[in-house]
C-alpha atoms as a PDB file:
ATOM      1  CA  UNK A   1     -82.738 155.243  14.693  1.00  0.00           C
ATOM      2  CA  UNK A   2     -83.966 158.437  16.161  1.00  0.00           C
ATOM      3  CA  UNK A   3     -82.419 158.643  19.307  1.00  0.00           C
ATOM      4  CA  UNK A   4     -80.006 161.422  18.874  1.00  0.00           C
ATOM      5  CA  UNK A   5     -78.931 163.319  21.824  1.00  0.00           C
ATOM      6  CA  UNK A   6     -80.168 167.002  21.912  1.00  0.00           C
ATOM      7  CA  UNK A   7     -77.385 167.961  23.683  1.00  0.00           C
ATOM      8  CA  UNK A   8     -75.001 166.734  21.645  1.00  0.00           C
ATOM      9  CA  UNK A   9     -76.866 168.579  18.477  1.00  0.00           C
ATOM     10  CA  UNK A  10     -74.959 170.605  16.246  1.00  0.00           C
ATOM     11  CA  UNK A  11     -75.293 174.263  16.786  1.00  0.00           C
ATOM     12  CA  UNK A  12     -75.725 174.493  12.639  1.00  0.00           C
ATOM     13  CA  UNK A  13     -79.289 172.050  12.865  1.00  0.00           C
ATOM     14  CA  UNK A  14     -81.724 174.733  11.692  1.00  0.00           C
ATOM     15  CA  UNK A  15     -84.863 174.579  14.363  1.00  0.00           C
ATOM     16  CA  UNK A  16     -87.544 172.643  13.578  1.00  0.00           C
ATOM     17  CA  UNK A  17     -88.230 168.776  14.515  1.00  0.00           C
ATOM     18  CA  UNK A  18     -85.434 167.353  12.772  1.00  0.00           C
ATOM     19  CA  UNK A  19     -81.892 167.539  14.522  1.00  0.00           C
ATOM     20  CA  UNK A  20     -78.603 165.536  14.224  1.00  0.00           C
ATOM     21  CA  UNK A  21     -76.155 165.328  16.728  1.00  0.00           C
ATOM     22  CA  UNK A  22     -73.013 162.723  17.119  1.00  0.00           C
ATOM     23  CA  UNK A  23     -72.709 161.101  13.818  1.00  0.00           C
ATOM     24  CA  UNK A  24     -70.031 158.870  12.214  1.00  0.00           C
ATOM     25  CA  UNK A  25     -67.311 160.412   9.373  1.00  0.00           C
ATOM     26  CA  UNK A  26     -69.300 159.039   6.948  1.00  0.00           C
ATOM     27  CA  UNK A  27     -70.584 161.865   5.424  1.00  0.00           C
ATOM     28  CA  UNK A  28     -73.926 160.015   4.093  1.00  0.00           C
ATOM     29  CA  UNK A  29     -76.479 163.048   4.327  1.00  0.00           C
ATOM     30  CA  UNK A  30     -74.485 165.698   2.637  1.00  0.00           C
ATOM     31  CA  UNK A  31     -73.979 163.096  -0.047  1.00  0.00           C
ATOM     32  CA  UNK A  32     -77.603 161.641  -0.694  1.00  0.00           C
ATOM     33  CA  UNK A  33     -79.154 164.483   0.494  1.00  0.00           C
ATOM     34  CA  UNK A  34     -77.077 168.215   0.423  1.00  0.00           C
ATOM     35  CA  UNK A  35     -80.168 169.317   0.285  1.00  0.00           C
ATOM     36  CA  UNK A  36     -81.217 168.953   3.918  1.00  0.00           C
ATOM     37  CA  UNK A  37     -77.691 168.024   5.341  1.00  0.00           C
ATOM     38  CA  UNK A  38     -74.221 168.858   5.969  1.00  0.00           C
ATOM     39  CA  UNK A  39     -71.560 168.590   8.224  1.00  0.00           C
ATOM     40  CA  UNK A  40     -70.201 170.899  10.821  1.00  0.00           C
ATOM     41  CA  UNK A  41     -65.935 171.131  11.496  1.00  0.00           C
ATOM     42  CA  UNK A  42     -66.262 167.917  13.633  1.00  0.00           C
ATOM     43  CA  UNK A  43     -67.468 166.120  10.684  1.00  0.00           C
ATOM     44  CA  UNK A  44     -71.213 165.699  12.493  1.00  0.00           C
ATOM     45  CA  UNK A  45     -73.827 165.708  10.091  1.00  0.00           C
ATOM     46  CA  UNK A  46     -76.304 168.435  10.919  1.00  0.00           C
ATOM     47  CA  UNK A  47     -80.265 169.615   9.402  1.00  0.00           C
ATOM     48  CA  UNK A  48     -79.696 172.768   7.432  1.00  0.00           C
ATOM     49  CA  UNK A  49     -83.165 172.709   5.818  1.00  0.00           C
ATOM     50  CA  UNK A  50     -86.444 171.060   7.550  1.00  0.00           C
ATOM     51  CA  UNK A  51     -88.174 169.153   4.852  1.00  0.00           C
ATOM     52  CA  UNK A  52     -91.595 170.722   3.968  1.00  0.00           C
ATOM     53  CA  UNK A  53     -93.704 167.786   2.344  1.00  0.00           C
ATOM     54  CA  UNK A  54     -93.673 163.729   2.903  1.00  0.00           C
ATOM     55  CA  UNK A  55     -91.035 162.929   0.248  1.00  0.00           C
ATOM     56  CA  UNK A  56     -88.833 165.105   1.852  1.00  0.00           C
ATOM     57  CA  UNK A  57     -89.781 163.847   5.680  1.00  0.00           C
ATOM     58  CA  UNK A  58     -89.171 160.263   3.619  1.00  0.00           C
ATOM     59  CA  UNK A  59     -85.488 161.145   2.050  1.00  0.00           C
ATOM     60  CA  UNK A  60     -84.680 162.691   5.681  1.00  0.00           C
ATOM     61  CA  UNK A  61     -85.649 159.587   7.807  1.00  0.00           C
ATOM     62  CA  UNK A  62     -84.144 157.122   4.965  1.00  0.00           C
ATOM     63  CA  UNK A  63     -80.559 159.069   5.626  1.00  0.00           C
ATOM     64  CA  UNK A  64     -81.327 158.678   9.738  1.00  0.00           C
ATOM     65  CA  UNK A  65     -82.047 155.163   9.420  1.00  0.00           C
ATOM     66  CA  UNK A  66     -78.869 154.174   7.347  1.00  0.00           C
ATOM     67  CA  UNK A  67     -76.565 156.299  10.365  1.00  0.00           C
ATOM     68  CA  UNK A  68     -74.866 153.612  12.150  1.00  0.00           C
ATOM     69  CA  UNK A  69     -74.203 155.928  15.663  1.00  0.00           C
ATOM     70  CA  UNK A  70     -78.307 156.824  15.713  1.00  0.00           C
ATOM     71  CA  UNK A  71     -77.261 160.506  15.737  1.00  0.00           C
ATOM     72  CA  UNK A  72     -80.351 161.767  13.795  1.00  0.00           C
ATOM     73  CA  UNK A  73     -84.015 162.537  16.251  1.00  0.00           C
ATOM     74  CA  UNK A  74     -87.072 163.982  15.180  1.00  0.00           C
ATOM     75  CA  UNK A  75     -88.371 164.832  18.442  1.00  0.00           C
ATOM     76  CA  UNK A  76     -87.025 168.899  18.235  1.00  0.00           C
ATOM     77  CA  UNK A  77     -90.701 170.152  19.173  1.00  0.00           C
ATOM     78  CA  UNK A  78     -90.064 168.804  22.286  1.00  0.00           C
ATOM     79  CA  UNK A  79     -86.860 170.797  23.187  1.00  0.00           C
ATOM     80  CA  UNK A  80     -86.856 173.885  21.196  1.00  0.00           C
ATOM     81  CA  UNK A  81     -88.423 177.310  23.011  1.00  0.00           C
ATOM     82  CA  UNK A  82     -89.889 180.098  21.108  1.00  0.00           C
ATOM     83  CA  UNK A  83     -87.543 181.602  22.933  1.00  0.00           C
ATOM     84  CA  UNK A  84     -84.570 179.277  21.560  1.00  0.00           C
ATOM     85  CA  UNK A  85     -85.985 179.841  18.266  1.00  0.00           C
ATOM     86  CA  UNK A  86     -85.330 183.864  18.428  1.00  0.00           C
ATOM     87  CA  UNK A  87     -81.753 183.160  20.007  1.00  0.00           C
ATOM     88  CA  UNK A  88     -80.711 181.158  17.236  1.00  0.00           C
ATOM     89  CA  UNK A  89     -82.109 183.336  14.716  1.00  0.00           C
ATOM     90  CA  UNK A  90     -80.046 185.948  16.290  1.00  0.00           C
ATOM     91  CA  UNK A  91     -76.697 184.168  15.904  1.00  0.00           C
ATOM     92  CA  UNK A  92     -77.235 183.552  11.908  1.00  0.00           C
ATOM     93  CA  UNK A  93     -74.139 185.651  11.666  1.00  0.00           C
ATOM     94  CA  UNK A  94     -72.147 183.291  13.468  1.00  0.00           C
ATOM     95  CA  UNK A  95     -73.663 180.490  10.813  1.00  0.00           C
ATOM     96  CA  UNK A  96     -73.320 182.611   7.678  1.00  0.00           C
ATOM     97  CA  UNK A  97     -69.526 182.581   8.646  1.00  0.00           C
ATOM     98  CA  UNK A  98     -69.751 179.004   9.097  1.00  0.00           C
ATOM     99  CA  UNK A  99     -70.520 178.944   5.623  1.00  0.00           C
ATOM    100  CA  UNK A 100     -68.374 181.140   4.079  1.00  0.00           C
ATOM    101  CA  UNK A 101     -65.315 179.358   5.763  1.00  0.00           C
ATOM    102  CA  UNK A 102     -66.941 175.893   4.481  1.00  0.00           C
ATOM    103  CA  UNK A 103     -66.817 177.343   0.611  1.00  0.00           C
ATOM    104  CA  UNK A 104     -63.349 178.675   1.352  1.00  0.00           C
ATOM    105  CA  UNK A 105     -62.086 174.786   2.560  1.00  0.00           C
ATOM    106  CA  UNK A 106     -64.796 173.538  -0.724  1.00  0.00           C
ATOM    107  CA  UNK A 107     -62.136 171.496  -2.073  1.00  0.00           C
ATOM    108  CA  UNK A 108     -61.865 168.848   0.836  1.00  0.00           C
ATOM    109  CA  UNK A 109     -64.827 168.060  -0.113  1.00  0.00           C
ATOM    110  CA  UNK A 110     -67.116 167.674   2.852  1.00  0.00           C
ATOM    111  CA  UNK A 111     -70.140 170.264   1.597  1.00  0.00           C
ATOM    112  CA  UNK A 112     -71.197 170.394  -1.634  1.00  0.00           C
ATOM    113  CA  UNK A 113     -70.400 174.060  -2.758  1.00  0.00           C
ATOM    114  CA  UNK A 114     -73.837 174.142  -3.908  1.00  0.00           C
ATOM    115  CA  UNK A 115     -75.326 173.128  -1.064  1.00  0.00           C
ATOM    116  CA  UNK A 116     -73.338 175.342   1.378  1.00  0.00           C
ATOM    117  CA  UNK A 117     -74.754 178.354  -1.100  1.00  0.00           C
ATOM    118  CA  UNK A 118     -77.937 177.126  -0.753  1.00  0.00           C
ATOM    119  CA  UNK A 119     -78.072 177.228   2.898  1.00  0.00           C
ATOM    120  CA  UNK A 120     -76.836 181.077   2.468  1.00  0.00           C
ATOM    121  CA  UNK A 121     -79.315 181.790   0.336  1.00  0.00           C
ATOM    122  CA  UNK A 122     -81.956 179.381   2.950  1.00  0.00           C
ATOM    123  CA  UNK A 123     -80.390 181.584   5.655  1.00  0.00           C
ATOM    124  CA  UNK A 124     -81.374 184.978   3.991  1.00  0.00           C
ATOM    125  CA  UNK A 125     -84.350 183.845   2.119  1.00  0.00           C
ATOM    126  CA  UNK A 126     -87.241 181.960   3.026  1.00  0.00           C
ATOM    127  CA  UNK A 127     -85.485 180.800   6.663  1.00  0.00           C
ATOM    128  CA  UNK A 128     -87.316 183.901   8.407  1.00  0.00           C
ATOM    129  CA  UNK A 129     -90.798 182.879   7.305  1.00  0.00           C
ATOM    130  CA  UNK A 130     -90.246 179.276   8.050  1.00  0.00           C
ATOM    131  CA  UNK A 131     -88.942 179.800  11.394  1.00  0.00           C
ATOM    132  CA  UNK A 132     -91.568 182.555  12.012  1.00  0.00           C
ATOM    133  CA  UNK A 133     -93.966 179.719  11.286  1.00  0.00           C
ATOM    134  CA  UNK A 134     -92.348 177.288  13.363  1.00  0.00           C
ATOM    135  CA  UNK A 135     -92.531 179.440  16.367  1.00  0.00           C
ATOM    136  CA  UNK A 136     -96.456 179.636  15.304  1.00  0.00           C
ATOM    137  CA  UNK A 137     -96.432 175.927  15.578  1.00  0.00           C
ATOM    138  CA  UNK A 138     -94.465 175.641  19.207  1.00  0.00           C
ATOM    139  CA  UNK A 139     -96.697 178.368  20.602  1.00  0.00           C
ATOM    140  CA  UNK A 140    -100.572 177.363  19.493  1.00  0.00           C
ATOM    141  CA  UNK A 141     -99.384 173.993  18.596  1.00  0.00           C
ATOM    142  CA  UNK A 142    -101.247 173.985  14.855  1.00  0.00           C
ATOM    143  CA  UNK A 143    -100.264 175.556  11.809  1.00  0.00           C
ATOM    144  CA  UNK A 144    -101.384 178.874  11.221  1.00  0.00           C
ATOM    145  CA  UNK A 145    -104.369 180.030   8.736  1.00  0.00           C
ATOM    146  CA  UNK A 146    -103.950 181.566   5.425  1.00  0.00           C
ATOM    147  CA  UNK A 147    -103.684 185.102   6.749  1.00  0.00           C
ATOM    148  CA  UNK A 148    -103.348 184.718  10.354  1.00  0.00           C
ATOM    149  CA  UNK A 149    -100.076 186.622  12.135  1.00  0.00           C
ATOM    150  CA  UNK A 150     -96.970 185.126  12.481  1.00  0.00           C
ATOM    151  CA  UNK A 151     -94.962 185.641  15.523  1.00  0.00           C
ATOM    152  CA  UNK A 152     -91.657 187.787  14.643  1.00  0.00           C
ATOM    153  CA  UNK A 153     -88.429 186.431  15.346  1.00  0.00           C
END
């Protein structure tokens, strides 16, 4: 549990700590938990949404545990660059395309329609501020003060 490969991590995983890469067909996060998961064309489960309090670390790591391939890590601080950050932020086109082709396919029914809107409204919603905060994090390596400047993306 925890072990995923970052190089074998979806290109979808949103950055932050949590990642998934390799994962079996089993589809167990975008069931228990569309909120925070999906799964990308090669039926690999990936982190759309970083969870923001304990429940939601708790819900996250309950899903990684019950993945039999250990294709979920936690250990994304490590790997991802401010400058990593920016370049991924700069490809969301490539991922809001993603998405509308998922809600196109819907009816197979590997995303949850709702949850693939979500992520598009994620994606052009609060994702900038997040990320802008997580590149806060990676940089002075504490989370920033009510009021102090965020990096921009």
């Amino acid at each position: 549990m925890g072990h995923g490969r970052w190089q074998e991590r979806s290109r979808l995983n949103v950055p932050g700590p949590f990642y998934a890469g390799r994962t079996d067909s089993g589809l167990n996060g975008p069931y228990y938990l569309p909120e925070h998961v999906l799964s990308d064309d090669e039926h690999c489960e990936f982190v759309h949404r970083q969870p923001a309090d304990p429940r939601e670390v708790a819900a996250l790591v309950e899903i990684a545990h019950g993945e039999p391939l250990g294709g979920y890590a936690w250990d994304g601080d490590r790997h991802w660059t401010p400058q990593a950050v920016r370049d991924w932020w700069s490809r969301r086109d490539e991922v809001r395309a993603w998405i509308g082709r998922e809600l196109d396919l819907s009816e197979e029914g590997r995303n949850e329609p709702e949850a693939l809107r979500q992520y598009a409204a994620h994606l052009d919603g609060g994702l900038e501020a997040y990320l802008r905060g997580y590149l806060f994090w990676l940089v002075e390596g504490r989370e920033p003060r009510p009021g102090e400047a965020l990096p921009d993306l």
